[in-house]
N, C-alpha and C. Protein backbone atom coordinates (compact mmCIF):
# COMPACT_ATOMS: atom_id res chain seq x y z
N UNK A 1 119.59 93.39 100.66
CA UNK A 1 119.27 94.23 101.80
C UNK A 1 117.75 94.31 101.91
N UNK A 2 117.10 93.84 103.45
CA UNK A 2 116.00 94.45 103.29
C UNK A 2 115.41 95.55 103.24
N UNK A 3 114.09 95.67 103.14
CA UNK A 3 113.17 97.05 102.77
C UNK A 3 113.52 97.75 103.84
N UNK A 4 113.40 97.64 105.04
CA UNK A 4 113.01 98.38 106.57
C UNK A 4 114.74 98.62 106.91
N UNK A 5 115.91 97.75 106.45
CA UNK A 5 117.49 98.33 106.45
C UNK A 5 117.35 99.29 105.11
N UNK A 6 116.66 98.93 104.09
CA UNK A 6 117.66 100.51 103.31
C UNK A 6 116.58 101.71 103.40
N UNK A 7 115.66 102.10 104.46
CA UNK A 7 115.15 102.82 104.48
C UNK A 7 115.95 103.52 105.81
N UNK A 8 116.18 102.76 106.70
CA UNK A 8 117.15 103.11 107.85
C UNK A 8 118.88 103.80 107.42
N UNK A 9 119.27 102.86 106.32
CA UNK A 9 120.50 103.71 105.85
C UNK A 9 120.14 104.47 104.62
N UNK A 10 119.35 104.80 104.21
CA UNK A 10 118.62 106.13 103.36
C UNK A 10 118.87 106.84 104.54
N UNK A 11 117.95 106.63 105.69
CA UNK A 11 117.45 107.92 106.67
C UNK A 11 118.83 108.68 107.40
N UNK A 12 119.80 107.46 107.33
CA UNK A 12 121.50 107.96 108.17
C UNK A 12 121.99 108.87 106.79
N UNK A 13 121.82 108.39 105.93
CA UNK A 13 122.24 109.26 104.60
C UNK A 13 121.81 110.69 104.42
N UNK A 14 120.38 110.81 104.59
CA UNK A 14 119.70 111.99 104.27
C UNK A 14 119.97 113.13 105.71
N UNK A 15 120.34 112.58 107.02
CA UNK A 15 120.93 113.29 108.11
C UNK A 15 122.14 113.57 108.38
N UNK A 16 123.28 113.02 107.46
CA UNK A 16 124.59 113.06 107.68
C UNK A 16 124.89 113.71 106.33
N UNK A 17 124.39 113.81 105.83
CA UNK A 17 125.13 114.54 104.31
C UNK A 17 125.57 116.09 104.20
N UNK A 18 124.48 116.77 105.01
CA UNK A 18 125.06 118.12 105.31
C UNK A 18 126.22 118.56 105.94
N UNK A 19 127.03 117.13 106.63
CA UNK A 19 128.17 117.67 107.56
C UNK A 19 128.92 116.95 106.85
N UNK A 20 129.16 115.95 105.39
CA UNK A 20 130.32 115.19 104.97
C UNK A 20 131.30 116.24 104.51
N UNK A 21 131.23 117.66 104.15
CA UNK A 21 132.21 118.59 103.64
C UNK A 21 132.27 118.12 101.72
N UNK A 22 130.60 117.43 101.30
CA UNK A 22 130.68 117.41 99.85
C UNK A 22 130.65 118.39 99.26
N UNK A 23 130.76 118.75 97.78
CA UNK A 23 130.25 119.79 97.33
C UNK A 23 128.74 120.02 96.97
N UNK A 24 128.06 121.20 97.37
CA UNK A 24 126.55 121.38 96.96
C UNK A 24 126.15 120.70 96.32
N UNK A 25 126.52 120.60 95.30
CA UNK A 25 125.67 120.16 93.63
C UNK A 25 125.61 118.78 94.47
N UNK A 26 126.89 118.07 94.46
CA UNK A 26 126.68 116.93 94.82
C UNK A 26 125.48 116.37 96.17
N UNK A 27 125.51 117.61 96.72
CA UNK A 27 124.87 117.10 98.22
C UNK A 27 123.39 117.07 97.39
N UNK A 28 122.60 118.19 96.56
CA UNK A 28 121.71 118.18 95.92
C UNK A 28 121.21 116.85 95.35
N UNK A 29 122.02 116.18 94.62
CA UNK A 29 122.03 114.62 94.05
C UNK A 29 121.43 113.89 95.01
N UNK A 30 122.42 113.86 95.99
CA UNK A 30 122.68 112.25 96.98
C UNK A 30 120.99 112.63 97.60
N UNK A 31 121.00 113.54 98.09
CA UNK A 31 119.33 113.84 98.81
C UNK A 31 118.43 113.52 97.89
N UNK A 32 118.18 114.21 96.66
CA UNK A 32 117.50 113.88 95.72
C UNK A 32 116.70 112.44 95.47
N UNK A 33 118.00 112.07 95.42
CA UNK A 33 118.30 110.56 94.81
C UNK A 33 117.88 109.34 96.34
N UNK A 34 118.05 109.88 97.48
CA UNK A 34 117.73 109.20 98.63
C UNK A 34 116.12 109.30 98.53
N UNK A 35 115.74 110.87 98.75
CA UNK A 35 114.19 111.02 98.67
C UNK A 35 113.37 110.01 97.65
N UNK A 36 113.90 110.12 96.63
CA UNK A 36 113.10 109.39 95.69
C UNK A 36 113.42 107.87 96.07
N UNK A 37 114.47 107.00 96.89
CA UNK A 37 115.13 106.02 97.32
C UNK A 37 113.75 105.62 98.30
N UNK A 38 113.42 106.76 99.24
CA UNK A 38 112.56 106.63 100.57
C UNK A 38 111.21 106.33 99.70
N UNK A 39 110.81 107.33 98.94
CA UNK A 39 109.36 107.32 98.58
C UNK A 39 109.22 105.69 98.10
N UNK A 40 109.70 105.44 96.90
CA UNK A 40 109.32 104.04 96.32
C UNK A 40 109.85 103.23 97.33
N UNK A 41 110.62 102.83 98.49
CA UNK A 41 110.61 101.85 99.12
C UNK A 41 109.41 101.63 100.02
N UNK A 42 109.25 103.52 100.76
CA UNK A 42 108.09 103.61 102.04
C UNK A 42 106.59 102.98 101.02
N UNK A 43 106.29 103.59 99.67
CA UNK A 43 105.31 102.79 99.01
C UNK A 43 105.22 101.30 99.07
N UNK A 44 106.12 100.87 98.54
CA UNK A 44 106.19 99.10 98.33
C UNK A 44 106.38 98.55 99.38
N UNK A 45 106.55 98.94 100.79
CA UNK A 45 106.17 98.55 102.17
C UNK A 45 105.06 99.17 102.75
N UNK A 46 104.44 100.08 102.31
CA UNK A 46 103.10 100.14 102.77
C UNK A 46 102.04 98.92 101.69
N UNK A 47 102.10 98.93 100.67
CA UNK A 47 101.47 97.97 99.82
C UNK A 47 101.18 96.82 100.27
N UNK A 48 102.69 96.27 100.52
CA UNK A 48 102.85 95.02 100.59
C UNK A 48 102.00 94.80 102.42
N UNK A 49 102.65 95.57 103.26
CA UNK A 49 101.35 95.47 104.70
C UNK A 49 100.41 95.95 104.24
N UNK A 50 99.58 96.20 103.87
CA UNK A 50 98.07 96.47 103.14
C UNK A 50 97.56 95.32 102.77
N UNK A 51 98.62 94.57 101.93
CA UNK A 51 98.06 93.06 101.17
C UNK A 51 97.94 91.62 102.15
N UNK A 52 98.95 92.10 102.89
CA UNK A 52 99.18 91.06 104.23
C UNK A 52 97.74 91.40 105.07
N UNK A 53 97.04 92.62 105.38
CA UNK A 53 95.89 92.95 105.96
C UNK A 53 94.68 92.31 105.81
N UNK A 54 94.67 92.54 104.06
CA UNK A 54 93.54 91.40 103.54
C UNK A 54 93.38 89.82 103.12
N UNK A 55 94.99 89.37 102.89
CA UNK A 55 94.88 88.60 103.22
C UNK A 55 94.36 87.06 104.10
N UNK A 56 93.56 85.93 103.65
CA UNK A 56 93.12 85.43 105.14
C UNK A 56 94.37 84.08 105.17
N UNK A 57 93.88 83.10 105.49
CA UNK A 57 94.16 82.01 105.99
C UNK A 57 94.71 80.81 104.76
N UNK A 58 93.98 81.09 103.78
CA UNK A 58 94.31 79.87 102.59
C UNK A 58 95.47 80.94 101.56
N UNK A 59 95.22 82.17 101.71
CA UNK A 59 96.25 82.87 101.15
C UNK A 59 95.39 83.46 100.10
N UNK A 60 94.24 83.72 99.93
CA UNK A 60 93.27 84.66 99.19
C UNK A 60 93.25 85.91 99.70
N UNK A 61 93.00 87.06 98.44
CA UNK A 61 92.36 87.99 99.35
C UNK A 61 91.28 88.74 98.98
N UNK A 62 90.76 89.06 100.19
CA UNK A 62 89.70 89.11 100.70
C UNK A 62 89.31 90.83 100.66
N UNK A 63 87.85 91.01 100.56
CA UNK A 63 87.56 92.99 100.78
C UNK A 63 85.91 92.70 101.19
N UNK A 64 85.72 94.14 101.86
CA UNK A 64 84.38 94.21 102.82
C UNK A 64 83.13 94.17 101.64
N UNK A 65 83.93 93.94 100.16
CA UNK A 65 82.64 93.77 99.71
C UNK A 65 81.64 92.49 98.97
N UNK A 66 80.60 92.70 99.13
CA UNK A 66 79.63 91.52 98.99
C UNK A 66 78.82 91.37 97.53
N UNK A 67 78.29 90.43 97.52
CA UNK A 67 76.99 90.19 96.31
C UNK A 67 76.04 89.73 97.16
N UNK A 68 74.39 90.85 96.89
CA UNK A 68 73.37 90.50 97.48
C UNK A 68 73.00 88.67 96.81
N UNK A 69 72.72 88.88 95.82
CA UNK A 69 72.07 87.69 95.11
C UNK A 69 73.29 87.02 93.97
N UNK A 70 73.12 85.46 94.12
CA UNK A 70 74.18 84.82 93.09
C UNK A 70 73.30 83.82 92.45
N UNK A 71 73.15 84.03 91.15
CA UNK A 71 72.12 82.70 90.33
C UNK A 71 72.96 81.09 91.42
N UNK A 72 72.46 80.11 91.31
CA UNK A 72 72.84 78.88 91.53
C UNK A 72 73.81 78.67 90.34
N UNK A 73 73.19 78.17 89.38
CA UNK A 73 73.68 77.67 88.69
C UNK A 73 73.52 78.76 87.24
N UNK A 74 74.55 78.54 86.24
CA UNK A 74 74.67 79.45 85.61
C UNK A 74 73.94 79.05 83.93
N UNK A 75 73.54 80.02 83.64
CA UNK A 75 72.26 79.18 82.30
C UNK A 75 73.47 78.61 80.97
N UNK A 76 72.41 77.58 80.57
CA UNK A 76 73.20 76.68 79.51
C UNK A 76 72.75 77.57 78.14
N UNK A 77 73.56 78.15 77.38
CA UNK A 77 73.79 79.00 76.21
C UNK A 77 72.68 78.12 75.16
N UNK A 78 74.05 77.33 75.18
CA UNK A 78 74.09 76.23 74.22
C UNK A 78 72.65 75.61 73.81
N UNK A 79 72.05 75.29 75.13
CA UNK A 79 70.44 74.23 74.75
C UNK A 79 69.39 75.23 74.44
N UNK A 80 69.70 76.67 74.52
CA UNK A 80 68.51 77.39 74.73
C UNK A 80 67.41 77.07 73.76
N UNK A 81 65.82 77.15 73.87
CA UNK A 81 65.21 77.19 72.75
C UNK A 81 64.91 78.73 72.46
N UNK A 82 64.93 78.44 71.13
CA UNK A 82 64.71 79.98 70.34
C UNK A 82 63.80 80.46 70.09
């Protein structure tokens, strides 16, 4: 099932449960257990469109931030004189 269907039958769940004629305790559960159902799905679909955002073109991703200055080339350890 996808993300955006079990958040839709979470949401029929969490509006229809007060009229199934369950018992309390139980209705307590099923909500419970939906809420916490909604939160970690609505998270891991906001994430995942967040990552698709920065994403570019070769499939890297990408953020608004920069490096003023980058050496060229990076110093040889190895030859240094001492």
């Amino acid at each position: 099932m996808k993300k955006e269907s079990l958040v839709f039958v979470l949401g029929l769940i969490v509006f229809f449960t007060p009229w199934l004629g369950i018992p309390s305790d139980w209705k307590e559960y099923i909500l419970m257990g939906s809420g916490v159902l909604l939160m970690v799905t609505g998270y891991s679909l906001r994430r995942a469109a967040y990552l698709r955002s920065i994403e570019n073109e070769q499939g890297e991703y990408t953020t608004d931030s920069y490096v003023e200055s980058v050496p060229n080339e990076l110093p040889d350890w190895d030859n240094e004189k001492i």
